[in-house]
N, C-alpha and C. Protein backbone atom coordinates (compact mmCIF):
# COMPACT_ATOMS: atom_id res chain seq x y z
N UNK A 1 -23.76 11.94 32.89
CA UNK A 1 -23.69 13.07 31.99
C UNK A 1 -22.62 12.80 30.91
N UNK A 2 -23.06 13.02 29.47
CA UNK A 2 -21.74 13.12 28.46
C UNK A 2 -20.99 14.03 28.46
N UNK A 3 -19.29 13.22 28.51
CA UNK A 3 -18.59 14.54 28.36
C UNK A 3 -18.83 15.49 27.28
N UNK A 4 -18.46 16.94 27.40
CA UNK A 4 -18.49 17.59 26.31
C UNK A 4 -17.23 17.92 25.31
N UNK A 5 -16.84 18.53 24.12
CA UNK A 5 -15.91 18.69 23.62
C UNK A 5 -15.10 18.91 24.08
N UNK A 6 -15.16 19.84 24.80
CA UNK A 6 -13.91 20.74 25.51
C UNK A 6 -13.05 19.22 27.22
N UNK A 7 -14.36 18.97 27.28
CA UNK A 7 -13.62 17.86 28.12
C UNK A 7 -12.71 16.90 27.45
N UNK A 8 -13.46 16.06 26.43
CA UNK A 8 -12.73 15.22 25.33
C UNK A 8 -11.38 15.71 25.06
N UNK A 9 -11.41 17.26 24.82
CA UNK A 9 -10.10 17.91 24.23
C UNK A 9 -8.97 17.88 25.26
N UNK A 10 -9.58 18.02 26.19
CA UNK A 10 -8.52 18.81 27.26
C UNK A 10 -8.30 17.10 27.87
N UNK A 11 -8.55 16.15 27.81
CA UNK A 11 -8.48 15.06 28.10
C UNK A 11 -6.89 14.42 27.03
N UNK A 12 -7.56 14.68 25.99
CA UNK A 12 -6.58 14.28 24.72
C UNK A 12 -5.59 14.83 24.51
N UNK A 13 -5.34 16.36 25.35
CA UNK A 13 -3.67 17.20 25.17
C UNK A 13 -3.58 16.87 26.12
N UNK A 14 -3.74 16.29 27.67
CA UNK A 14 -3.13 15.86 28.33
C UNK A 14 -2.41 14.51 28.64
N UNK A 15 -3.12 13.75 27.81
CA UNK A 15 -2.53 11.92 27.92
C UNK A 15 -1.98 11.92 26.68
N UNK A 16 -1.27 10.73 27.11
CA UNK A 16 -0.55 10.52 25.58
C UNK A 16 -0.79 8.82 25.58
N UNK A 17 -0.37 8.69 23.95
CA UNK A 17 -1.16 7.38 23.32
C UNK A 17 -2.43 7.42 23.08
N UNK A 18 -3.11 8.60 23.19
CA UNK A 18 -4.73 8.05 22.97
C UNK A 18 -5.06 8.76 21.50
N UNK A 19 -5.96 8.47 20.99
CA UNK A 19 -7.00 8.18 19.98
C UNK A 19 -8.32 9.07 19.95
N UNK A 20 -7.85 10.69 19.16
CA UNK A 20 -9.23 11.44 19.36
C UNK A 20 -9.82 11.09 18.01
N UNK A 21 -11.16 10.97 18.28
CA UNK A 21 -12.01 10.65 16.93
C UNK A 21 -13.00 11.86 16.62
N UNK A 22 -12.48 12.98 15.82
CA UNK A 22 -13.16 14.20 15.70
C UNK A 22 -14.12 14.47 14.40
N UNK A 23 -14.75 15.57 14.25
CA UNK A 23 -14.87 16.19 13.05
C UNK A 23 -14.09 17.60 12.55
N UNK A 24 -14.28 18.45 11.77
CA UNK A 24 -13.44 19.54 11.43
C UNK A 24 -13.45 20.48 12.07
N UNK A 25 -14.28 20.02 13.52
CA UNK A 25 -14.48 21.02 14.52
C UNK A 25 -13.05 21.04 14.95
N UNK A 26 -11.91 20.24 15.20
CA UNK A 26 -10.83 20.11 15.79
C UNK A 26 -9.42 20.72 14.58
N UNK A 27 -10.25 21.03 13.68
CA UNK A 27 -9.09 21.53 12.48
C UNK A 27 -9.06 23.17 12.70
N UNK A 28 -10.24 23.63 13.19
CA UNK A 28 -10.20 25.34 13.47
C UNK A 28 -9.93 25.75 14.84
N UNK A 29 -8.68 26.05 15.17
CA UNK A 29 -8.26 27.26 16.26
C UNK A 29 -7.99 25.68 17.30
N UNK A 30 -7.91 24.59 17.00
CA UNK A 30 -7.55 23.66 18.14
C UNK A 30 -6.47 23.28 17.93
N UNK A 31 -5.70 24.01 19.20
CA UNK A 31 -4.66 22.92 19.04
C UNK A 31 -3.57 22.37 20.31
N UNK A 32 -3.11 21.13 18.95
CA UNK A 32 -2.86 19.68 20.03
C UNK A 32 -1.69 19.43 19.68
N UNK A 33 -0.50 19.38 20.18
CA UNK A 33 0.91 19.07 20.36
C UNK A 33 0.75 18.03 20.09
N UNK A 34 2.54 17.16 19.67
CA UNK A 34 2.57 16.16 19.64
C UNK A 34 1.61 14.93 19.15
N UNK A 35 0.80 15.58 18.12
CA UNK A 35 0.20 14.68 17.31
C UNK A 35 0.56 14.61 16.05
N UNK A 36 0.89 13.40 16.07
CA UNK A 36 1.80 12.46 14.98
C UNK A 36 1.27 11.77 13.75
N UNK A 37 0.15 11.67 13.74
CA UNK A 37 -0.63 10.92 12.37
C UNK A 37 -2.07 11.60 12.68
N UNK A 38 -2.77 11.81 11.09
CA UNK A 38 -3.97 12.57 11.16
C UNK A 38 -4.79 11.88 9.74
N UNK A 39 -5.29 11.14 10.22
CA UNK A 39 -6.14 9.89 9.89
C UNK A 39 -7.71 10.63 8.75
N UNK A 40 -7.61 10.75 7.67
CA UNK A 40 -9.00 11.57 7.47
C UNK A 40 -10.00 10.74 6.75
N UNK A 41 -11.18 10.68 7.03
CA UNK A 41 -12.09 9.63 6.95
C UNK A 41 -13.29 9.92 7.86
N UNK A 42 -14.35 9.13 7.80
CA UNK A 42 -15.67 8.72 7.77
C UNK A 42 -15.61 8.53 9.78
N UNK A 43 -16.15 9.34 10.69
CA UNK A 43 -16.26 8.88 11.89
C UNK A 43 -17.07 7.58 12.05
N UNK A 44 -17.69 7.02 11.32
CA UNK A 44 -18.25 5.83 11.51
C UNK A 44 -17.66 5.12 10.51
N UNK A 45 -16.49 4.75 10.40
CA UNK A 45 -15.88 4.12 9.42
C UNK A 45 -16.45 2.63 8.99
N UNK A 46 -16.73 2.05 8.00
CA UNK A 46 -17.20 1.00 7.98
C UNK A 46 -16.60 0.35 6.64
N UNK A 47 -15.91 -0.89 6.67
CA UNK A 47 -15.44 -1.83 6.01
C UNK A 47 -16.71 -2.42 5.37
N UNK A 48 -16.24 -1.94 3.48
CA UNK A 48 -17.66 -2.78 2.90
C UNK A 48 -17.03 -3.47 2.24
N UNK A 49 -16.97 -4.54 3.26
CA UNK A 49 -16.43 -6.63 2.57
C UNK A 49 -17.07 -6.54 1.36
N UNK A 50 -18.98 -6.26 1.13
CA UNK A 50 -18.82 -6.86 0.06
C UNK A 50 -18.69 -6.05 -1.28
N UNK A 51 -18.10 -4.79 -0.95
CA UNK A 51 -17.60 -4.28 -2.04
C UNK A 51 -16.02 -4.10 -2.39
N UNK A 52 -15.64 -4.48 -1.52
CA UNK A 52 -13.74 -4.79 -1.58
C UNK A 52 -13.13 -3.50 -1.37
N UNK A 53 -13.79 -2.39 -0.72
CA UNK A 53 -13.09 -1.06 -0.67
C UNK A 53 -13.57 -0.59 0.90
N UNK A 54 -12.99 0.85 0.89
CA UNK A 54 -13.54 0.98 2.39
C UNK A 54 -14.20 2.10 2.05
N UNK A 55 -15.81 2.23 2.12
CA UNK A 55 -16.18 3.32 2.55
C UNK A 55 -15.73 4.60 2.96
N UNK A 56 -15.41 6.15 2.86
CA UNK A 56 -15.08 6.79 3.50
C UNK A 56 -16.57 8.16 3.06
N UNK A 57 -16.54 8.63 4.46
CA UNK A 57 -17.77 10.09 4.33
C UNK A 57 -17.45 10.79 5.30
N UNK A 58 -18.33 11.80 5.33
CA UNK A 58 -18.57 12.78 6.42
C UNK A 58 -17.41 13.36 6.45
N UNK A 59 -16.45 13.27 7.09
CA UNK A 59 -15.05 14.03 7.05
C UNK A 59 -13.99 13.95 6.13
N UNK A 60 -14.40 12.15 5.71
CA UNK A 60 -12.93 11.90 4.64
C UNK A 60 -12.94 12.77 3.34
N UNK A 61 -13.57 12.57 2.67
CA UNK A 61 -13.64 13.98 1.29
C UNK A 61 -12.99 15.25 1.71
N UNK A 62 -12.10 15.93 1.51
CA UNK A 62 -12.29 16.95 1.51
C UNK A 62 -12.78 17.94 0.28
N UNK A 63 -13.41 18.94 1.60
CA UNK A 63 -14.48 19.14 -0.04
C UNK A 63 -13.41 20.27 -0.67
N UNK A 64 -12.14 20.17 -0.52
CA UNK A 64 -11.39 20.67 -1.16
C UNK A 64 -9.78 20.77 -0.88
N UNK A 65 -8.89 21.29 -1.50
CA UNK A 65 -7.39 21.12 -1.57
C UNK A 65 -7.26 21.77 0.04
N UNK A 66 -7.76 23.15 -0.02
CA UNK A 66 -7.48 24.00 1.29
C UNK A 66 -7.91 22.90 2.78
N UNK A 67 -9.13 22.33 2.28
CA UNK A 67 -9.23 21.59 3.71
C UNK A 67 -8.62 20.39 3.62
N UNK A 68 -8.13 20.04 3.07
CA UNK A 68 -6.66 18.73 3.25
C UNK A 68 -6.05 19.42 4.04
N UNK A 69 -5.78 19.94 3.45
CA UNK A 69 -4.17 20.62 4.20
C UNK A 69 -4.16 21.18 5.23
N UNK A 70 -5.43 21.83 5.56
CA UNK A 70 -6.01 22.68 6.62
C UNK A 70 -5.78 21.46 7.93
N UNK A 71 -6.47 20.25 7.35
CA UNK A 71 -6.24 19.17 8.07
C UNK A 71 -5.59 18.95 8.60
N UNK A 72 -4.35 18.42 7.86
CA UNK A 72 -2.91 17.97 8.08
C UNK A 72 -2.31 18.98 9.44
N UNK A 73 -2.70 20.00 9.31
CA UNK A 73 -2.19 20.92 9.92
C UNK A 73 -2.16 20.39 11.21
N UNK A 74 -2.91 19.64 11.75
CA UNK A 74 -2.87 19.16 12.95
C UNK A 74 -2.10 18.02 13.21
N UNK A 75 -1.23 17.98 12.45
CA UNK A 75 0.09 17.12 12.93
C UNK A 75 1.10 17.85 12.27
N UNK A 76 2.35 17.15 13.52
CA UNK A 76 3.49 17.92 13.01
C UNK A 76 3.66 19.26 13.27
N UNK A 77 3.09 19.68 14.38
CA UNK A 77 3.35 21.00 14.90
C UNK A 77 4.49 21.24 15.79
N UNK A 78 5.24 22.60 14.99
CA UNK A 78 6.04 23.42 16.07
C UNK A 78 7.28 22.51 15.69
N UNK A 79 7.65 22.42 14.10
CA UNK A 79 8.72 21.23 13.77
C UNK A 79 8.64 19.92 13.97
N UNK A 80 7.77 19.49 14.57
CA UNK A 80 7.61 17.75 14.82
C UNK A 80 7.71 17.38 13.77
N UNK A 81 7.76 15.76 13.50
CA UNK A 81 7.08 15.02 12.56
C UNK A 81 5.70 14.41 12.92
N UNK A 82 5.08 14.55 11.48
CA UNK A 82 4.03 13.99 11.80
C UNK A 82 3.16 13.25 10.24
N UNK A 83 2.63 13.02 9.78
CA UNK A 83 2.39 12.24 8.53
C UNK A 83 0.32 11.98 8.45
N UNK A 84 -0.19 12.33 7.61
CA UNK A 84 -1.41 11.86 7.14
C UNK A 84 -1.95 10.88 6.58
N UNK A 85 -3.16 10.18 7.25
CA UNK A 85 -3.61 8.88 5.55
C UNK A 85 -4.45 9.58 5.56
N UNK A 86 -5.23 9.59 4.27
CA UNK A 86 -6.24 9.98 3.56
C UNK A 86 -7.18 8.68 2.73
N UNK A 87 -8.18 8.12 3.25
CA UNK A 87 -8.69 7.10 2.99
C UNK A 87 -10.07 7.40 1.90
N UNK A 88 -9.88 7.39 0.76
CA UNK A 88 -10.46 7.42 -0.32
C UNK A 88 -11.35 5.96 -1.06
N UNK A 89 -12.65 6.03 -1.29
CA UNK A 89 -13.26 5.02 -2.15
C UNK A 89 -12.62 5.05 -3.80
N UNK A 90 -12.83 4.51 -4.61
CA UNK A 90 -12.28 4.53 -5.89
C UNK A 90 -13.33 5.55 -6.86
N UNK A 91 -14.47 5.49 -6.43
CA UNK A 91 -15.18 7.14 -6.93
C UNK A 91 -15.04 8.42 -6.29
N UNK A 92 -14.00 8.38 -5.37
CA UNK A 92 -13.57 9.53 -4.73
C UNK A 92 -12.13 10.45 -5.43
N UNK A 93 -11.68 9.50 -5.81
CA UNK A 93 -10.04 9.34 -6.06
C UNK A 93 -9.90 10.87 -7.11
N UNK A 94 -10.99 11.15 -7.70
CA UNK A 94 -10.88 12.52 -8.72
C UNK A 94 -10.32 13.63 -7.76
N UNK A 95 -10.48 13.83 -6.71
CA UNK A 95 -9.66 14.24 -5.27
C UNK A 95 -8.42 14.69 -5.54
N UNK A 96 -7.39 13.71 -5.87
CA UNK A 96 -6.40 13.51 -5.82
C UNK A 96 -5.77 14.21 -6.93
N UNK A 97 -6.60 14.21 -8.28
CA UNK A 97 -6.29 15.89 -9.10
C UNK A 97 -5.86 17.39 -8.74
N UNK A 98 -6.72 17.52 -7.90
CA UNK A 98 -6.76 18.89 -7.14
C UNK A 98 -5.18 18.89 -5.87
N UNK A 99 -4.67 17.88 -6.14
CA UNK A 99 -3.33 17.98 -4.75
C UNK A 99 -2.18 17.12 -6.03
N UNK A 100 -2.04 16.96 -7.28
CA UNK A 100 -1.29 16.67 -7.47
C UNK A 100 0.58 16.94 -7.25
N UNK A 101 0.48 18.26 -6.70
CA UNK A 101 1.75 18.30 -6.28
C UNK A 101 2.46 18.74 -4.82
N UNK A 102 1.39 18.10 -4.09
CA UNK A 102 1.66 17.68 -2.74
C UNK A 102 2.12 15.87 -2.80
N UNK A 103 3.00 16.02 -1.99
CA UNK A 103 3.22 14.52 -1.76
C UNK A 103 2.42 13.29 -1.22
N UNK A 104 1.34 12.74 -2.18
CA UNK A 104 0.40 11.94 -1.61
C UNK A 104 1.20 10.79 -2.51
N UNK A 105 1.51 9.90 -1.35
CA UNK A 105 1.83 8.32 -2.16
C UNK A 105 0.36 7.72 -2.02
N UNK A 106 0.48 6.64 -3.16
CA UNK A 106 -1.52 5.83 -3.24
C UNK A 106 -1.16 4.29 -2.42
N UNK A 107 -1.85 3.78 -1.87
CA UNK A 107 -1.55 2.65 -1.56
C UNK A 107 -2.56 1.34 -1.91
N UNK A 108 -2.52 0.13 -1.89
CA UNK A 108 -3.07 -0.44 -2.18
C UNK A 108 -4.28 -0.89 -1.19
N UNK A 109 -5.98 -1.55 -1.06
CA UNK A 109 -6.51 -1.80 0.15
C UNK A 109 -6.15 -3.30 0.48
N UNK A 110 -5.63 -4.00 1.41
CA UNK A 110 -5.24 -5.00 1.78
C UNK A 110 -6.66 -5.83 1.36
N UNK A 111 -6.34 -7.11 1.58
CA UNK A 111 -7.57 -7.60 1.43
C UNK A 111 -7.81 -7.96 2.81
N UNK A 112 -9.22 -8.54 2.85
CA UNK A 112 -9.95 -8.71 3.98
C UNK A 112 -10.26 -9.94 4.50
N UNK A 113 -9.85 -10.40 5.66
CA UNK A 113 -9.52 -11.58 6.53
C UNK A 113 -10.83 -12.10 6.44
N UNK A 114 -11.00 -13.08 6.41
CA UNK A 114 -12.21 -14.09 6.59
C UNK A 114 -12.91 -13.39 8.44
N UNK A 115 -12.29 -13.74 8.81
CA UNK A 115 -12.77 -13.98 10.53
C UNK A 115 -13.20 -12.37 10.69
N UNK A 116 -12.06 -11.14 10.32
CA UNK A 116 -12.37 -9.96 10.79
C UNK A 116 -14.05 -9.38 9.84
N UNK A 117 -13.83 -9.70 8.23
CA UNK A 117 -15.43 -9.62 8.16
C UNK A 117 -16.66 -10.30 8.57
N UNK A 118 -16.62 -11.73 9.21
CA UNK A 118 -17.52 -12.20 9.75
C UNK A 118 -17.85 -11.17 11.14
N UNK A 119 -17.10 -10.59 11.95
CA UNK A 119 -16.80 -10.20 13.20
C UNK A 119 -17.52 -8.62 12.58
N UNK A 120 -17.28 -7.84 11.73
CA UNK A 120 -17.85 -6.86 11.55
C UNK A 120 -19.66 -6.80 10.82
N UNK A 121 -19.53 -8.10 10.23
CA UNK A 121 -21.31 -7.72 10.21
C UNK A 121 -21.84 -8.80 10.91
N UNK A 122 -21.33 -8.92 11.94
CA UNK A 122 -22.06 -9.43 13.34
C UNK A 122 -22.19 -7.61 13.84
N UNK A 123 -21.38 -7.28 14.34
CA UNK A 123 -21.55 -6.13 14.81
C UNK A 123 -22.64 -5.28 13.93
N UNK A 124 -21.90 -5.11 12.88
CA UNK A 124 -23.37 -4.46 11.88
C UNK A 124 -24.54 -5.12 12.43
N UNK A 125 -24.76 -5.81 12.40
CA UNK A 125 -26.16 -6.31 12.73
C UNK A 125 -26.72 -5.87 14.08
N UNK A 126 -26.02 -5.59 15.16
CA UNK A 126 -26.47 -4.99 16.41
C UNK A 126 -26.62 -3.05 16.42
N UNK A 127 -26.13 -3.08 15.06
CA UNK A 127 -26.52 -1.22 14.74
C UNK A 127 -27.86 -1.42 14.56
N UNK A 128 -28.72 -0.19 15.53
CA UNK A 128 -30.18 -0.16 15.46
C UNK A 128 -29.99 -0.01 14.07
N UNK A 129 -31.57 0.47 13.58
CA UNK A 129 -32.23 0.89 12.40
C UNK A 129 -32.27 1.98 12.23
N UNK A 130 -32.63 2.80 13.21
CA UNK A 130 -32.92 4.15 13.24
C UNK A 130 -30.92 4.75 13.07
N UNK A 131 -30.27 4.56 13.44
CA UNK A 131 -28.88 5.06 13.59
C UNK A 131 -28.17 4.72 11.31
N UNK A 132 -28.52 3.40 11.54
CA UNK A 132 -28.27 2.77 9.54
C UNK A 132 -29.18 3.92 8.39
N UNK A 133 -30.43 4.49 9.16
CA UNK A 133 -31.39 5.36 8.57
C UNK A 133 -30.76 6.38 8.51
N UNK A 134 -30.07 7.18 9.67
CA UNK A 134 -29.51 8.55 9.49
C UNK A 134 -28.31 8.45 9.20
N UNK A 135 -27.40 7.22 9.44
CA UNK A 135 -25.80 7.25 8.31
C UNK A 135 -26.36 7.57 6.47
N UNK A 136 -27.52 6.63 6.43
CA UNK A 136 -27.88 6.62 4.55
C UNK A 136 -28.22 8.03 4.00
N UNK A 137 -29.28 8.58 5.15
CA UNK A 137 -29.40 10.40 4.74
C UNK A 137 -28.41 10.93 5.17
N UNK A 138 -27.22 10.90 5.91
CA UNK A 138 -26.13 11.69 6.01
C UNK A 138 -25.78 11.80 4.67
N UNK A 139 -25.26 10.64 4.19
CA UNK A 139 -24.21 10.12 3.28
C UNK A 139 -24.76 10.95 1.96
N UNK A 140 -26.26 10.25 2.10
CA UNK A 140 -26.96 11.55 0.90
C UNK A 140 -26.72 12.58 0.77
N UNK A 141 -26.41 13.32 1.79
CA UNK A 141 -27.08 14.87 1.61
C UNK A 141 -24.95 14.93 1.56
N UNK A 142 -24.81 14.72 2.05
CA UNK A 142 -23.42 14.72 2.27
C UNK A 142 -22.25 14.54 1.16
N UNK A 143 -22.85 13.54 0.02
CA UNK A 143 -22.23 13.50 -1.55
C UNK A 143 -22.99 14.38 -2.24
N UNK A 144 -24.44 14.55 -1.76
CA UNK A 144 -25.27 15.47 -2.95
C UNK A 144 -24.72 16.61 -3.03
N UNK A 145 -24.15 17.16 -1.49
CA UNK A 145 -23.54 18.68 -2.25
C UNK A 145 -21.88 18.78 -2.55
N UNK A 146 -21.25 17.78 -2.72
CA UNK A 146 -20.50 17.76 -3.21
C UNK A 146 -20.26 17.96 -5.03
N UNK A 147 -19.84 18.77 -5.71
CA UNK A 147 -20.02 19.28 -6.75
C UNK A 147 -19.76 18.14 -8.26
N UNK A 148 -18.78 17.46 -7.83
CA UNK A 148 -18.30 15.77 -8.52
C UNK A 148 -18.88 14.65 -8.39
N UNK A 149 -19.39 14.36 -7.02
CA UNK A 149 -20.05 13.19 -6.68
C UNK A 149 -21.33 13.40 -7.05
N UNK A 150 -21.98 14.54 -6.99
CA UNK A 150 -23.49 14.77 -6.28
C UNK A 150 -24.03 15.04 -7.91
N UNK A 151 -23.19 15.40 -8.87
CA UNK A 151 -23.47 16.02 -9.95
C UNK A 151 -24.47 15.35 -10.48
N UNK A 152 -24.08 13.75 -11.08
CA UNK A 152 -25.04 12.89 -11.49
C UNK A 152 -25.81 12.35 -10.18
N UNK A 153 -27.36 12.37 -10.54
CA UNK A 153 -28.26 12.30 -9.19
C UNK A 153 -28.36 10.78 -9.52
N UNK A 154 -28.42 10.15 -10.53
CA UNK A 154 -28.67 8.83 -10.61
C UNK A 154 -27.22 8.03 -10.53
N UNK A 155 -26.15 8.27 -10.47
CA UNK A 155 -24.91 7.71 -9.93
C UNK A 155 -25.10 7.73 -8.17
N UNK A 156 -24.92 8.91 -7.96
CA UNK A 156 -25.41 9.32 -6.74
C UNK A 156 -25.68 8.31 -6.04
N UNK A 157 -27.17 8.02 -6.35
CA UNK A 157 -27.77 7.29 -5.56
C UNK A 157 -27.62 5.64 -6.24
N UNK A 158 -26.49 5.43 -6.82
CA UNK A 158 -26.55 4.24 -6.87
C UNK A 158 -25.21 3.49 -5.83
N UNK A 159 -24.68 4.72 -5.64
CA UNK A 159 -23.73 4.36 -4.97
C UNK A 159 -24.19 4.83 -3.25
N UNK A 160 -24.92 5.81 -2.67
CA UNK A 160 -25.73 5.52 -1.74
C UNK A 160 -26.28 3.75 -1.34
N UNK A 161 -27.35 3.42 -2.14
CA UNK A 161 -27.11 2.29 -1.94
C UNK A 161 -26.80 1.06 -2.07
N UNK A 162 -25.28 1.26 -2.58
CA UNK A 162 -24.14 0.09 -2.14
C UNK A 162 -23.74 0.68 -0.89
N UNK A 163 -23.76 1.70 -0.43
CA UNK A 163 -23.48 2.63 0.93
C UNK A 163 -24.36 1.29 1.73
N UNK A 164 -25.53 1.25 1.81
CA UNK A 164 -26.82 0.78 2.51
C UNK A 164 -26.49 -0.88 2.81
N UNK A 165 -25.74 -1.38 1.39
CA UNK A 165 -25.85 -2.83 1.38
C UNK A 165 -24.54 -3.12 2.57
N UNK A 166 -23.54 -2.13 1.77
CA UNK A 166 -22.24 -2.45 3.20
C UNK A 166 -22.66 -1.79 4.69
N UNK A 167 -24.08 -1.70 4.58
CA UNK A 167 -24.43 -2.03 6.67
C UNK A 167 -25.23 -2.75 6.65
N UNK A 168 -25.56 -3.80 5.45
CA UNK A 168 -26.12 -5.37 5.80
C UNK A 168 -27.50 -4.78 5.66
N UNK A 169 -28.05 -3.75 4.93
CA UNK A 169 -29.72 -3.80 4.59
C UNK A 169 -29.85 -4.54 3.08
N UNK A 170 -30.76 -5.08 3.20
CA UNK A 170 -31.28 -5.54 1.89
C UNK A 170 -31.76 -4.59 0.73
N UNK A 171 -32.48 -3.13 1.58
CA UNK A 171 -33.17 -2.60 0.26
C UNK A 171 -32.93 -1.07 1.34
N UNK A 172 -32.42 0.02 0.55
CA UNK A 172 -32.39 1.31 1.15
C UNK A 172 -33.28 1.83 1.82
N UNK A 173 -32.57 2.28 2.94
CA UNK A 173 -33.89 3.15 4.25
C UNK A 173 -34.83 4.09 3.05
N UNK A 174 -36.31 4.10 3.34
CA UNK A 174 -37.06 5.07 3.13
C UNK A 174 -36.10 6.76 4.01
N UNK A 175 -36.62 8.18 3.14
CA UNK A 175 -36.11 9.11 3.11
C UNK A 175 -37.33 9.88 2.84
N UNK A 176 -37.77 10.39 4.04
CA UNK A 176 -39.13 11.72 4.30
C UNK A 176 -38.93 12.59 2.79
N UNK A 177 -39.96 12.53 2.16
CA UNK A 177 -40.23 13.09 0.37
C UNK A 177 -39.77 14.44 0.81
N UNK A 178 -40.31 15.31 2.11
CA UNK A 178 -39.54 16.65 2.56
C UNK A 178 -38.40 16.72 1.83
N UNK A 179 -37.42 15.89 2.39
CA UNK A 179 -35.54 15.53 2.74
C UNK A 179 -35.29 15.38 1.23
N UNK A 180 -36.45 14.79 0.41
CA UNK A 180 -35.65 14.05 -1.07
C UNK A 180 -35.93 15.41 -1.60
N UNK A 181 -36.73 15.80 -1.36
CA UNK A 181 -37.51 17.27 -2.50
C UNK A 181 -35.85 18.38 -2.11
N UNK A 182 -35.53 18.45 -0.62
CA UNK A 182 -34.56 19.80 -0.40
C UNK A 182 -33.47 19.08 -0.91
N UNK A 183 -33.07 18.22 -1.13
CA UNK A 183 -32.20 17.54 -2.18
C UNK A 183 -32.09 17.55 -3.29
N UNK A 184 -32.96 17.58 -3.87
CA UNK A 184 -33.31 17.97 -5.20
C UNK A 184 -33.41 15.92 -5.81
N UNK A 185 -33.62 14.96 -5.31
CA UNK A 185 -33.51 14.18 -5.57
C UNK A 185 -35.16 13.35 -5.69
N UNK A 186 -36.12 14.06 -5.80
CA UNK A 186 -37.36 13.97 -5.87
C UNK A 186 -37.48 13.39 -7.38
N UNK A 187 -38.06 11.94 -7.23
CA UNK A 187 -38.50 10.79 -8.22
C UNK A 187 -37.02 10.44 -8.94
N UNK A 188 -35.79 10.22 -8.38
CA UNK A 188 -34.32 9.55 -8.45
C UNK A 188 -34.78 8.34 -8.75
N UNK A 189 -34.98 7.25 -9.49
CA UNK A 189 -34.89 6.21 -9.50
C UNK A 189 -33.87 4.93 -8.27
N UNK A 190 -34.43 4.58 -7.41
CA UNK A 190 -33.55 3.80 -6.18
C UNK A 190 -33.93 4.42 -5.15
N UNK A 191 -34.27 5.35 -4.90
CA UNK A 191 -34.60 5.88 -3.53
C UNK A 191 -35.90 5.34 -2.98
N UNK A 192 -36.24 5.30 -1.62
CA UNK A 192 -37.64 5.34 -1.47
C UNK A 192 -38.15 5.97 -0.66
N UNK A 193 -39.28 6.62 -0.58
CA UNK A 193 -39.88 7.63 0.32
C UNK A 193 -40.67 6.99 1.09
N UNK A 194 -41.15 8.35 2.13
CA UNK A 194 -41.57 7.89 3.42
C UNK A 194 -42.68 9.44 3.43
């Protein structure tokens, strides 16, 4: 049987040193002592070697100033210290307008080891198809309603798939014409239907 949330949770305020990997389900009414860094980013994080940046979705955006911070909130409780990264692509970075006078230092992305990207699209390559299919419509639907990203539909989806190429597909998953139409992305140039 899979654990459920509440197990995961009650697992994670009781040990220490470990590593919860959440969504913003853990930013409302949860809370966790003694957590010290609050990491915001993409639960399937994925290093795109061949675009020299790191990917970030699903959680990393915030789709706004209030949910940064809302974030953060989960470290550094009750006087602790505690500190945030915020892992941004370079078409994300307009972000960083909206918090200019919060203390965000920028940092640079290291570059990327020979051996550790060979080692990650080996692994890429053992991600089914069906799992690479529903990260690409996440990611879609997921920048489309974002109000900056999603605005231009043909940027959009050009950066979708460079999304596609950094999990080692050659040509973007087909997307049920249903899914493209409630998108509003019906006859986008780059997409392809199913």
């Amino acid at each position: 049987m899979v654990p459920t949330f509440i197990e995961y949770s009650d697992e994670f305020r009781k040990s220490k040193g470990l590593i919860l990997a959440t969504s913003d389900v853990s930013a409302r009414g949860v809370d966790y002592l003694d957590v010290t860094l609050v990491v915001q980013l993409y639960l399937d994080l994925l290093p795109c070697f061949t675009c020299d940046y790191i990917t970030s979705m699903l959680v990393g955006l915030p789709a706004d100033r209030k949910q940064y911070i809302h974030r953060l909130g989960r470290t550094g409780r009750r006087g602790k210290e505690g500190q945030g990264i915020l892992l941004l692509a370079p078409w994300e970075e307009f972000f960083l307008a909206t918090a200019k006078d919060l203390p965000i230092g920028k940092a640079l992305v290291p570059s990327t080891d020979p051996d550790t990207k060979k080692k990650v699209e080996r692994a890429l390559s053992n991600v089914e198809m069906k799992n690479k299919e529903a990260a690409y419509q996440a990611w879609l639907g997921y920048y489309n309603s974002n109000k900056k990203v999603g605005k231009d539909k043909y940027r959009l989806v050009e950066l979708a798939n460079e999304f596609s190429r950094c999990m080692g597909l050659d040509s973007p998953p087909a997307i049920p014409k249903l899914v493209l139409g409630k998108m509003g992305l019906k006859n986008i140039p780059g997409l392809r239907s199913k």
